[in-house]
C-alpha atoms as a PDB file:
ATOM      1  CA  UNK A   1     -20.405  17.989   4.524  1.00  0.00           C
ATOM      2  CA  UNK A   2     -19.251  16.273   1.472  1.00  0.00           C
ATOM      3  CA  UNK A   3     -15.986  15.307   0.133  1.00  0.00           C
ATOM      4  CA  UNK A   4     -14.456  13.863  -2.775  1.00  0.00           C
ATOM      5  CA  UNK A   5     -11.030  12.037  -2.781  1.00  0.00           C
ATOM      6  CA  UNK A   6      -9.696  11.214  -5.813  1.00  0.00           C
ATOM      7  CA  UNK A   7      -7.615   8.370  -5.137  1.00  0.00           C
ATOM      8  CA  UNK A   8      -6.879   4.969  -4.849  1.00  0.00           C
ATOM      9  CA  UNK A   9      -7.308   4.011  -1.068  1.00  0.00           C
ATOM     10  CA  UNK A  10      -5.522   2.284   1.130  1.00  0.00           C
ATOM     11  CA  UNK A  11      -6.562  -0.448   3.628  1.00  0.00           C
ATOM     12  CA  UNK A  12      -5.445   0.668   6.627  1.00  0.00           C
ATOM     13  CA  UNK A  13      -2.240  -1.054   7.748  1.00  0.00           C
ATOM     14  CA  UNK A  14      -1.531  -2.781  11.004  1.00  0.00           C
ATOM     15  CA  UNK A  15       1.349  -0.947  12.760  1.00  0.00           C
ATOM     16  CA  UNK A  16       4.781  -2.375  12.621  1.00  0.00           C
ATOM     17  CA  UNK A  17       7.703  -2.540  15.305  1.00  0.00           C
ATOM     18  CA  UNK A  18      11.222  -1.871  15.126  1.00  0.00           C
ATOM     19  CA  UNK A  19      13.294  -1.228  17.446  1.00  0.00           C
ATOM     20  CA  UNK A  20      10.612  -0.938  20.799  1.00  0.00           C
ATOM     21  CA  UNK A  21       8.661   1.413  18.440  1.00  0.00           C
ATOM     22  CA  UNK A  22       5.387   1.262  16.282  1.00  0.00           C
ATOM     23  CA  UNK A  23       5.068   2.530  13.019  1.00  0.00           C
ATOM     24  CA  UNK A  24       3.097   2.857  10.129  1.00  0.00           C
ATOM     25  CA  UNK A  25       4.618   2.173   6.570  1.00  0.00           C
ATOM     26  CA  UNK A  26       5.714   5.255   4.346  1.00  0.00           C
ATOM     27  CA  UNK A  27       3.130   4.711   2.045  1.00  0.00           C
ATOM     28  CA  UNK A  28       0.197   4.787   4.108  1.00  0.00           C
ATOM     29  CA  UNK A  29       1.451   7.950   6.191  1.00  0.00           C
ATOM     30  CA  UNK A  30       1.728   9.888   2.333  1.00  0.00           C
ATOM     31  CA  UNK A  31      -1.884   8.756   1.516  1.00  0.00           C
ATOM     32  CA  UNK A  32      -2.977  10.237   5.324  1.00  0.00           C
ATOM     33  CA  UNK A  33      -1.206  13.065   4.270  1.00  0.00           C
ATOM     34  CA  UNK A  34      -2.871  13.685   0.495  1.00  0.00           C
ATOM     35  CA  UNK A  35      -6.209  13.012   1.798  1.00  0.00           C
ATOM     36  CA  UNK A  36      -6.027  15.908   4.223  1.00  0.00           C
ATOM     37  CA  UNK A  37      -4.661  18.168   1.678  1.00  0.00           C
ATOM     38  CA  UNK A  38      -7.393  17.071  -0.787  1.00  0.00           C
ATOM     39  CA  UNK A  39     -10.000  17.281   1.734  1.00  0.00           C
ATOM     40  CA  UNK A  40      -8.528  20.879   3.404  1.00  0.00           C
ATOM     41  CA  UNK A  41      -8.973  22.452  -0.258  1.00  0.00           C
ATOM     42  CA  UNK A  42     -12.660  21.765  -0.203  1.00  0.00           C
ATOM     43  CA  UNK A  43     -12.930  23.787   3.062  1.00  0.00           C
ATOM     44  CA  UNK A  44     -14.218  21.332   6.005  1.00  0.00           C
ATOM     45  CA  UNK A  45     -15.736  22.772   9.498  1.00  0.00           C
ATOM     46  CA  UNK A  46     -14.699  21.112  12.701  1.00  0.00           C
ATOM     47  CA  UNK A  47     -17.236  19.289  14.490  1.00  0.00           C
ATOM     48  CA  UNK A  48     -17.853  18.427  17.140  1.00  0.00           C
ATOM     49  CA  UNK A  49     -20.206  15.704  19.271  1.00  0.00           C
ATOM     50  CA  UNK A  50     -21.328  12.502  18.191  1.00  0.00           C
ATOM     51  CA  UNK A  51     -20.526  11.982  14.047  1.00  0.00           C
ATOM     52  CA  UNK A  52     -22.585  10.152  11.124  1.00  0.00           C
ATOM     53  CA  UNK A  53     -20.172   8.915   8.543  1.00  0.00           C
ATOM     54  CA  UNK A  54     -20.983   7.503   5.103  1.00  0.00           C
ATOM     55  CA  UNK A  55     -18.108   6.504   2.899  1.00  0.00           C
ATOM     56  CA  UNK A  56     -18.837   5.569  -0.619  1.00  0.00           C
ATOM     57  CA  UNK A  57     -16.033   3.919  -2.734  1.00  0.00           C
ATOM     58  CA  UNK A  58     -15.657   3.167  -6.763  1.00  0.00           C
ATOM     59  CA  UNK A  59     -13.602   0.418  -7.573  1.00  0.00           C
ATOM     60  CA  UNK A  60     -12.874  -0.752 -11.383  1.00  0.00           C
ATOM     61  CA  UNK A  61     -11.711  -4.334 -10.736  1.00  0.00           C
ATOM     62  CA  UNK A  62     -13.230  -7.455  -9.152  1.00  0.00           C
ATOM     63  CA  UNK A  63     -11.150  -7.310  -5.914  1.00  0.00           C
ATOM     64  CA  UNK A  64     -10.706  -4.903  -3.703  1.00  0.00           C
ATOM     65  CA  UNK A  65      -9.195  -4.338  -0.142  1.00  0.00           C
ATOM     66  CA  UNK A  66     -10.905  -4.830   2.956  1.00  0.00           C
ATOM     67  CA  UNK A  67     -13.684  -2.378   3.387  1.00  0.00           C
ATOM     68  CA  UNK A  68     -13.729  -1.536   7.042  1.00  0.00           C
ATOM     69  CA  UNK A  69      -9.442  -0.564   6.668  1.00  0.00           C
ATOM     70  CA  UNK A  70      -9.891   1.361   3.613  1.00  0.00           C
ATOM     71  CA  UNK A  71     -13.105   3.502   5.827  1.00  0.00           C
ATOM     72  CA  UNK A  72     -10.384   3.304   8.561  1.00  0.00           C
ATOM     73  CA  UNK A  73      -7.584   5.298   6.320  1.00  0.00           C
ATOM     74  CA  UNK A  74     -10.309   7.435   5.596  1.00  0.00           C
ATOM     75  CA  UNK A  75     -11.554   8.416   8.992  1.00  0.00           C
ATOM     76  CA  UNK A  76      -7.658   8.947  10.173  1.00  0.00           C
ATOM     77  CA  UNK A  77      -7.326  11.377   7.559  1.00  0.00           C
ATOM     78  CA  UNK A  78     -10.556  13.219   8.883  1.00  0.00           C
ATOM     79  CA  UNK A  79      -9.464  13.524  12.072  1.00  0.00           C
ATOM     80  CA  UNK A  80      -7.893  16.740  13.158  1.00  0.00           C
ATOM     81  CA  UNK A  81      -9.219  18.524   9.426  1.00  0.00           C
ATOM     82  CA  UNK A  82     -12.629  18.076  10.288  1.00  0.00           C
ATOM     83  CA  UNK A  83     -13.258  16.556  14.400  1.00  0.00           C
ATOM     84  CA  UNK A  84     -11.027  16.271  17.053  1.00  0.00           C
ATOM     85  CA  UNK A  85     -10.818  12.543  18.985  1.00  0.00           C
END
């Protein structure tokens, strides 16, 4: 399968705590959200078993966020389109 997402990622946050409770910020939670829509209109199959991922990203400016999080908000928004963990 391939997929194309349009977007600026995200490095994937650390969760927060309020309250006794862990979160993750609004922002991130929207991008999860987008990305699944994005990647839901390009009709994914569920797999299942052992996965190979390979995650290319553009960037237009000299820094960018760190590489493993921004995979990691990537591979969240997989999960449930296109394998169950």
């Amino acid at each position: 399968m391939h997929f194309t997402i349009p977007l600026k990622i995200l490095a994937k946050p650390r969760p927060r705590f309020a309250n006794g409770h862990a979160y993750l910020p609004k922002n991130y939670k929207e991008q999860r959200k987008e990305i699944k829509r994005i990647i839901n209109e390009q009709d994914p199959e569920m797999m299942k078993g052992p996965l190979y991922v390979s995650i290319l990203f553009y960037t237009t400016g000299k820094r960018i966020a760190d590489i493993e999080q921004m995979a990691g908000s990537i591979k969240d928004a997989l999960e449930g389109v296109c394998y169950y963990n």
